[in-house]
C-alpha atoms as a PDB file:
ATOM      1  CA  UNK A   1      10.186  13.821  30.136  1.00  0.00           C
ATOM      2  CA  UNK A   2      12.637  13.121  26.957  1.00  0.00           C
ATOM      3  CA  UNK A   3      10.346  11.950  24.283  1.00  0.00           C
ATOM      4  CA  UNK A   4       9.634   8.213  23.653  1.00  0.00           C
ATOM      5  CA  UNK A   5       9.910   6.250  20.366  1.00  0.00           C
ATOM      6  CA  UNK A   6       7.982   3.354  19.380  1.00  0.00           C
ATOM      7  CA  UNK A   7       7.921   1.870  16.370  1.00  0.00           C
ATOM      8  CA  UNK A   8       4.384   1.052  14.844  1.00  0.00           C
ATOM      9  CA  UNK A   9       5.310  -0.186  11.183  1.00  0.00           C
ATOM     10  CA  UNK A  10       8.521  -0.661   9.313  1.00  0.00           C
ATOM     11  CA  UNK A  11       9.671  -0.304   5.708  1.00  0.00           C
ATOM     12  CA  UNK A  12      12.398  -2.535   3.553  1.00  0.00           C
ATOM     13  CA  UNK A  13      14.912  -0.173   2.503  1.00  0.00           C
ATOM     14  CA  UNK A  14      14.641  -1.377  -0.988  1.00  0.00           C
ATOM     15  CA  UNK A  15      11.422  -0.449  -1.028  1.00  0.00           C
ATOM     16  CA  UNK A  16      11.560   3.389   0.379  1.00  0.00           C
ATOM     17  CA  UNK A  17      13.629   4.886  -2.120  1.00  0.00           C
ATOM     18  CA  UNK A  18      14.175   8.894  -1.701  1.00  0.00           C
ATOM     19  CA  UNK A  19      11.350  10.566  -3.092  1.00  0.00           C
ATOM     20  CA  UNK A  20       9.069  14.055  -3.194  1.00  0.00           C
ATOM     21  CA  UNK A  21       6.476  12.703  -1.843  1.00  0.00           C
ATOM     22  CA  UNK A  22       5.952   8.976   0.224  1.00  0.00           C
ATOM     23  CA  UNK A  23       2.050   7.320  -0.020  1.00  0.00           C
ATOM     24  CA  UNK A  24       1.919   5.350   3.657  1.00  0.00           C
ATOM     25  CA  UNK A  25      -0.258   2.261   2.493  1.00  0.00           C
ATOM     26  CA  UNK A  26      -2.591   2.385   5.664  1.00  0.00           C
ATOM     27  CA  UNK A  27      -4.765  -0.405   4.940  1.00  0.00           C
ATOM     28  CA  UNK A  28      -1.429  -2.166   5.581  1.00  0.00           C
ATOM     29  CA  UNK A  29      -0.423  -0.028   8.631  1.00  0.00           C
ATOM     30  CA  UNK A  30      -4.033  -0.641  10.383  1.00  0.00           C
ATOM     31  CA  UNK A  31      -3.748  -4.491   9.282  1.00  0.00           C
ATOM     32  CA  UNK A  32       0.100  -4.718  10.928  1.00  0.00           C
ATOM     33  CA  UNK A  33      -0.769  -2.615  13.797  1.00  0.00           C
ATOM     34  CA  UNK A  34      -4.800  -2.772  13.990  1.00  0.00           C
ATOM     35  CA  UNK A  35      -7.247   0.278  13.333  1.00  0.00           C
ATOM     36  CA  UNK A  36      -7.856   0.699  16.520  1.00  0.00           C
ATOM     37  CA  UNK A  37      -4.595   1.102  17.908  1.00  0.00           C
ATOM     38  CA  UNK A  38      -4.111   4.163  15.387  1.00  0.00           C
ATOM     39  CA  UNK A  39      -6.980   5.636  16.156  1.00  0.00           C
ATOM     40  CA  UNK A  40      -5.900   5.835  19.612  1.00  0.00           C
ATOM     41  CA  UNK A  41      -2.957   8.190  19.241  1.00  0.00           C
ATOM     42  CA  UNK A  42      -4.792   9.942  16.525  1.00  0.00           C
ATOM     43  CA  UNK A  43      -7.285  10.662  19.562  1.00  0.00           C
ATOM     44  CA  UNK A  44      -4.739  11.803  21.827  1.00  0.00           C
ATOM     45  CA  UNK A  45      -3.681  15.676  22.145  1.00  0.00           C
ATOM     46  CA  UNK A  46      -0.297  16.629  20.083  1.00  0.00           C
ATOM     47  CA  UNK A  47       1.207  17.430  23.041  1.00  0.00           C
ATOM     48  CA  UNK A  48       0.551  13.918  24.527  1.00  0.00           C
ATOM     49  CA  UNK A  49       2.212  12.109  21.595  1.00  0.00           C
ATOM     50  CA  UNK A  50       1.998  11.813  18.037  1.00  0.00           C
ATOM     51  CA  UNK A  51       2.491  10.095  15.110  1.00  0.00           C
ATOM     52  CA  UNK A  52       5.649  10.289  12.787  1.00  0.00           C
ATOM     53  CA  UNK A  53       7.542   9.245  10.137  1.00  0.00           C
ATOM     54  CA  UNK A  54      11.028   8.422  10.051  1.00  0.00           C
ATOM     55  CA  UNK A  55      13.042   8.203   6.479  1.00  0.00           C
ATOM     56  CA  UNK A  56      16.245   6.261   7.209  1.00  0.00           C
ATOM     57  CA  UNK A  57      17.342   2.915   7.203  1.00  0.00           C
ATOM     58  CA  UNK A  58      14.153   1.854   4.762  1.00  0.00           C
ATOM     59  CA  UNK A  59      11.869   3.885   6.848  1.00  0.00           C
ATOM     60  CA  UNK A  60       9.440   3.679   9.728  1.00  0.00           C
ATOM     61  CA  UNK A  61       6.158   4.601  10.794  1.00  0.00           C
ATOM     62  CA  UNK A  62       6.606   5.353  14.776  1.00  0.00           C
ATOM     63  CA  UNK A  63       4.557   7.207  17.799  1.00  0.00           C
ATOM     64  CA  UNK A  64       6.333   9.747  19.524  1.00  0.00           C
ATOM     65  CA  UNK A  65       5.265  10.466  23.255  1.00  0.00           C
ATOM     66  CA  UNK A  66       6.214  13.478  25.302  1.00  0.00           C
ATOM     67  CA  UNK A  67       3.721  12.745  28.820  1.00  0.00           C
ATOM     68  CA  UNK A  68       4.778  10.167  30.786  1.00  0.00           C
ATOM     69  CA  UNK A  69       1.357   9.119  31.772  1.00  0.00           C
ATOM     70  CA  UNK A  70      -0.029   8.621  28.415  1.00  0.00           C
ATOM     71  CA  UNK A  71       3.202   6.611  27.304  1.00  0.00           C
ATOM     72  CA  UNK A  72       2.527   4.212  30.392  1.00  0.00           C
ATOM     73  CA  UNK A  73      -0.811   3.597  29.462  1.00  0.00           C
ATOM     74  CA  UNK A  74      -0.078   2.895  25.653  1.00  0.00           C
ATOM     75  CA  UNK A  75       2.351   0.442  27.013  1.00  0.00           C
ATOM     76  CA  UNK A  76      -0.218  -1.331  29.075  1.00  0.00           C
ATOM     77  CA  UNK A  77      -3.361  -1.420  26.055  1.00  0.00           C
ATOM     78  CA  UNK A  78      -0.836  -2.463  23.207  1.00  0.00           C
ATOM     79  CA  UNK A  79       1.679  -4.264  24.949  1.00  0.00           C
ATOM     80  CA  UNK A  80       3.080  -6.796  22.911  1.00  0.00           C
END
């Protein structure tokens, strides 16, 4: 299976500028997305999926999954 993408959280380009370092505000991230839905691919094995960040375009906050099974069953608990 080719990984999937899905975005969890995105940042205004204006506001990601190139840096050493990047904070992720996750108060914000778990109010956007909800706690529990990050805790739920924290909980998963790394070879299942995992999370990542992605520094173009402003920036995004996304879940990566590489078994097919576990991507279906995201889809179907945090469909939107």
């Amino acid at each position: 299976m080719k990984n999937t993408k899905v975005t969890l959280y995105q940042w205004q380009p204006d506001l990601f500028a190139p840096r050493e370092f990047f904070d992720i505000d996750w108060p914000q991230v778990h109010k956007e997305c909800g706690i529990d839905h990050i805790e739920w691919i924290n909980n998963q094995p790394d070879e299942n999926c995992q999370l990542s960040l992605e520094l173009f375009e402003g920036g995004r906050l996304i879940v990566e999954f590489f078994n097919k099974d576990i991507a279906t069953t995201y889809h179907l608990m945090w469909a939107k």
